[in-house]
Protein backbone atom coordinates (compact mmCIF):
# COMPACT_ATOMS: atom_id res chain seq x y z
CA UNK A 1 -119.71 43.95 -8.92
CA UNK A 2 -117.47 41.20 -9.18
CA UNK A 3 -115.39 40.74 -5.86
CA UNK A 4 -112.16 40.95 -7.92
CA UNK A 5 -113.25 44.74 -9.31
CA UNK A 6 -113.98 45.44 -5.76
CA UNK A 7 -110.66 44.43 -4.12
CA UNK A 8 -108.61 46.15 -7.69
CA UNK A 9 -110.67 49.69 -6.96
CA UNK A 10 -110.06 49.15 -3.26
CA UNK A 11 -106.14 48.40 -3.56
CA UNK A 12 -105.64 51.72 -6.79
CA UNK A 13 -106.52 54.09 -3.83
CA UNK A 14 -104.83 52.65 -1.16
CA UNK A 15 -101.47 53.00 -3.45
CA UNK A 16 -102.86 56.74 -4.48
CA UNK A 17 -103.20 57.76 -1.08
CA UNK A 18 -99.64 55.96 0.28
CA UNK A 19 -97.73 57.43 -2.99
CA UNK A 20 -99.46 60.95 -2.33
CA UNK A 21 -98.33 61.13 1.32
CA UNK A 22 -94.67 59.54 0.66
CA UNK A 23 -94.52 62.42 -2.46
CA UNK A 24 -95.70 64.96 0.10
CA UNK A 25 -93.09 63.90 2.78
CA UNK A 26 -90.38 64.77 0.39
CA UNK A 27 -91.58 68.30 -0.77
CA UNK A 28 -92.42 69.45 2.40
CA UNK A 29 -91.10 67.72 5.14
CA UNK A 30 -87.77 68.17 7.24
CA UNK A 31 -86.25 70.23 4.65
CA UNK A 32 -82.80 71.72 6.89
CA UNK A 33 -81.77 68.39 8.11
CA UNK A 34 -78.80 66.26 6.51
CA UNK A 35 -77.55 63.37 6.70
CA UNK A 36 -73.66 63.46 7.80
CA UNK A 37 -71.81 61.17 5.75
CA UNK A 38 -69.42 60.06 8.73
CA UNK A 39 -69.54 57.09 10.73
CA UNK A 40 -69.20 57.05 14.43
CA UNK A 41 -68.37 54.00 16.01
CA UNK A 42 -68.12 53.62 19.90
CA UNK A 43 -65.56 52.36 21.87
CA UNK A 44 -65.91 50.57 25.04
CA UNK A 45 -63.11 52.23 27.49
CA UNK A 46 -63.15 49.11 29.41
CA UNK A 47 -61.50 47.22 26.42
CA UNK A 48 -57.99 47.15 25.84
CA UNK A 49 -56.79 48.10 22.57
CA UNK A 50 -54.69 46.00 20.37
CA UNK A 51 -51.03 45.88 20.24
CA UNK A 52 -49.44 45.52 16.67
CA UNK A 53 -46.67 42.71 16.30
CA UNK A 54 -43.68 43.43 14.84
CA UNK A 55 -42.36 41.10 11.61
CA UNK A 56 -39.39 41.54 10.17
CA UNK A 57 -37.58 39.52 7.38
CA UNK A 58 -34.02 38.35 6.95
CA UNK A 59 -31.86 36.33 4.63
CA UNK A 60 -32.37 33.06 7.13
CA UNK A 61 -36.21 33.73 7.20
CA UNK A 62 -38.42 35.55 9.42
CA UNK A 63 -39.81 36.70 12.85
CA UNK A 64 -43.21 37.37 14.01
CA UNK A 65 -43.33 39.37 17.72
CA UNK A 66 -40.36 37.51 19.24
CA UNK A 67 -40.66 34.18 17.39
CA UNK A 68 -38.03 33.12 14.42
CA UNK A 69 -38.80 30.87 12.00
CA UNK A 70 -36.33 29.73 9.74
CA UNK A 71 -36.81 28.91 5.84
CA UNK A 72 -35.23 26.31 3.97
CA UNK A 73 -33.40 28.20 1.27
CA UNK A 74 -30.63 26.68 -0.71
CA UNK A 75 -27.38 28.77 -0.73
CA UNK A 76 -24.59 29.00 -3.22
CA UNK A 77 -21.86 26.94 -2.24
CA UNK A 78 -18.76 28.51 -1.55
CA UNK A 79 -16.66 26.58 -3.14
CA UNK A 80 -14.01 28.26 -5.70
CA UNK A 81 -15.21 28.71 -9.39
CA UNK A 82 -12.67 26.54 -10.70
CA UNK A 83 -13.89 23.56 -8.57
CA UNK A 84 -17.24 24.11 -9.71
CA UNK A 85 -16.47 23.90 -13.16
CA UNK A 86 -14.52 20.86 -12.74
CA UNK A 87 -17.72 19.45 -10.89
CA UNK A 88 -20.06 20.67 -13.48
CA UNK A 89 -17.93 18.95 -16.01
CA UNK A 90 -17.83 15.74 -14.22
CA UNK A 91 -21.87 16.07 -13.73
CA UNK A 92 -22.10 16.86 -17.85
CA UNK A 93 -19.61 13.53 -18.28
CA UNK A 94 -21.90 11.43 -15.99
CA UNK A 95 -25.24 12.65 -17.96
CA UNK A 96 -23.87 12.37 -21.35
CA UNK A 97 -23.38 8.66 -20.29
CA UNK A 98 -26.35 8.04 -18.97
CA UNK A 99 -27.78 10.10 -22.15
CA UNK A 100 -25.59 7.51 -24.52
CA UNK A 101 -27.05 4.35 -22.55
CA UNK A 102 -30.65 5.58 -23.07
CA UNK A 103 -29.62 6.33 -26.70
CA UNK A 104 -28.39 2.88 -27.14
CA UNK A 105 -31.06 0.96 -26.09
CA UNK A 106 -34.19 3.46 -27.73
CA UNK A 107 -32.28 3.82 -31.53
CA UNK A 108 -32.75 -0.15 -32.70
CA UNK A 109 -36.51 0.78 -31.86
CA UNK A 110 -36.95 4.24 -34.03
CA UNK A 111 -37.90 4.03 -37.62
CA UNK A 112 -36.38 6.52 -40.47
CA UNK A 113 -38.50 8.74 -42.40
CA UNK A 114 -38.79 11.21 -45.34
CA UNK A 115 -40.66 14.82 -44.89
CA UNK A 116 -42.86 15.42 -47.78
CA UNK A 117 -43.94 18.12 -47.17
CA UNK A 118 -42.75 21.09 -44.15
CA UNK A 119 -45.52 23.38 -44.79
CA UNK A 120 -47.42 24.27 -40.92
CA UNK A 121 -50.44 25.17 -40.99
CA UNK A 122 -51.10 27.92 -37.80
CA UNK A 123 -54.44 28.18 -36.28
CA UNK A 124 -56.36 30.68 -38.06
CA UNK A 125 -55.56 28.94 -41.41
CA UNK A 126 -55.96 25.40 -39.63
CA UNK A 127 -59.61 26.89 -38.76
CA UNK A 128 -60.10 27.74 -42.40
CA UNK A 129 -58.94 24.66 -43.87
CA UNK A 130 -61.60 22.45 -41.19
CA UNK A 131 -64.30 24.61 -42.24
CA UNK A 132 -63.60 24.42 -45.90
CA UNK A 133 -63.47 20.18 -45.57
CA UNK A 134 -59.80 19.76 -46.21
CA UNK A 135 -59.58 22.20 -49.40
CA UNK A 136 -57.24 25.70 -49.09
CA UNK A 137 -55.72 27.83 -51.24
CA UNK A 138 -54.06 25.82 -53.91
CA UNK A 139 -52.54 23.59 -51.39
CA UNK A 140 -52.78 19.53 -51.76
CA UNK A 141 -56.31 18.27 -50.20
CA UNK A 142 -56.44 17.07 -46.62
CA UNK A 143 -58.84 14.62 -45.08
CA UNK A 144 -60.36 16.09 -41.92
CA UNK A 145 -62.34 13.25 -39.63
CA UNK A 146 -64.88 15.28 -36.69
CA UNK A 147 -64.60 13.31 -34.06
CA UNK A 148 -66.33 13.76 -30.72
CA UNK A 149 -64.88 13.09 -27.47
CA UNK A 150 -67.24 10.83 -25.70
CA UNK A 151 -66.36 10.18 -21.95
């Protein structure tokens, strides 16, 4: 007999035995007691226990035990509505100068052009026309270029 064969046959009862006893166990032993399902946890007396901190919020910010901590929050100004509308029209003035400036120097720049053609294509037709090389539904032909971003 190989030495192999010898440790296989050796090791098959081993587990036999071990699985018979642990099978055993179950049927027959210790049947009444349970398991409780509740955890106990002990307590040192000696320990003090922990006293919860109060926090409490308010429109300024907030407080933590006896602590305050205010928050940065911007608040309306209290100013009359008619003022504000006269400064909200000076602000629009002042930006619709600015805007004309910018204007100014960016239009001697822009070129004019004629739309051919305002017909979108949305994503699930886009899809369709890549896969079908630039060809869809009756539509004019489209070259589409894969390109792979390399970096």
């Amino acid at each position: 007999m190989s030495p192999f064969f010898i440790f296989a046959t050796v090791l098959t009862v081993a587990y036999l035995i071990y699985y018979t006893v642990v099978i055993l166990h179950d049927l027959y032993g210790k049947k009444g007691e349970k398991k409780s399902e509740e955890e106990t946890f002990e307590i040192d007396p000696s320990e003090e226990p922990e006293e919860s901190v109060e926090v409490s919020e308010s429109e300024m910010g907030f407080s933590i035990g006896g602590n305050d901590y205010e928050v940065d929050v911007e608040t309306p100004s209290s100013a009359p509505a008619a003022d504000r509308q006269e400064e909200t029209q000076d602000e629009r003035s002042s930006g619709g100068k600015a805007l004309e400036k910018v204007m100014a120097k960016v239009e001697p720049h822009l070129e004019e052009f004629n739309s051919d053609m305002s017909n979108p294509y949305y994503d699930q037709q886009l899809y369709k026309l890549m896969m079908s090389g630039g060809r869809m539904d009756g539509r004019p032909v489209i070259e589409a270029i894969p390109i792979k971003n390399e970096i």
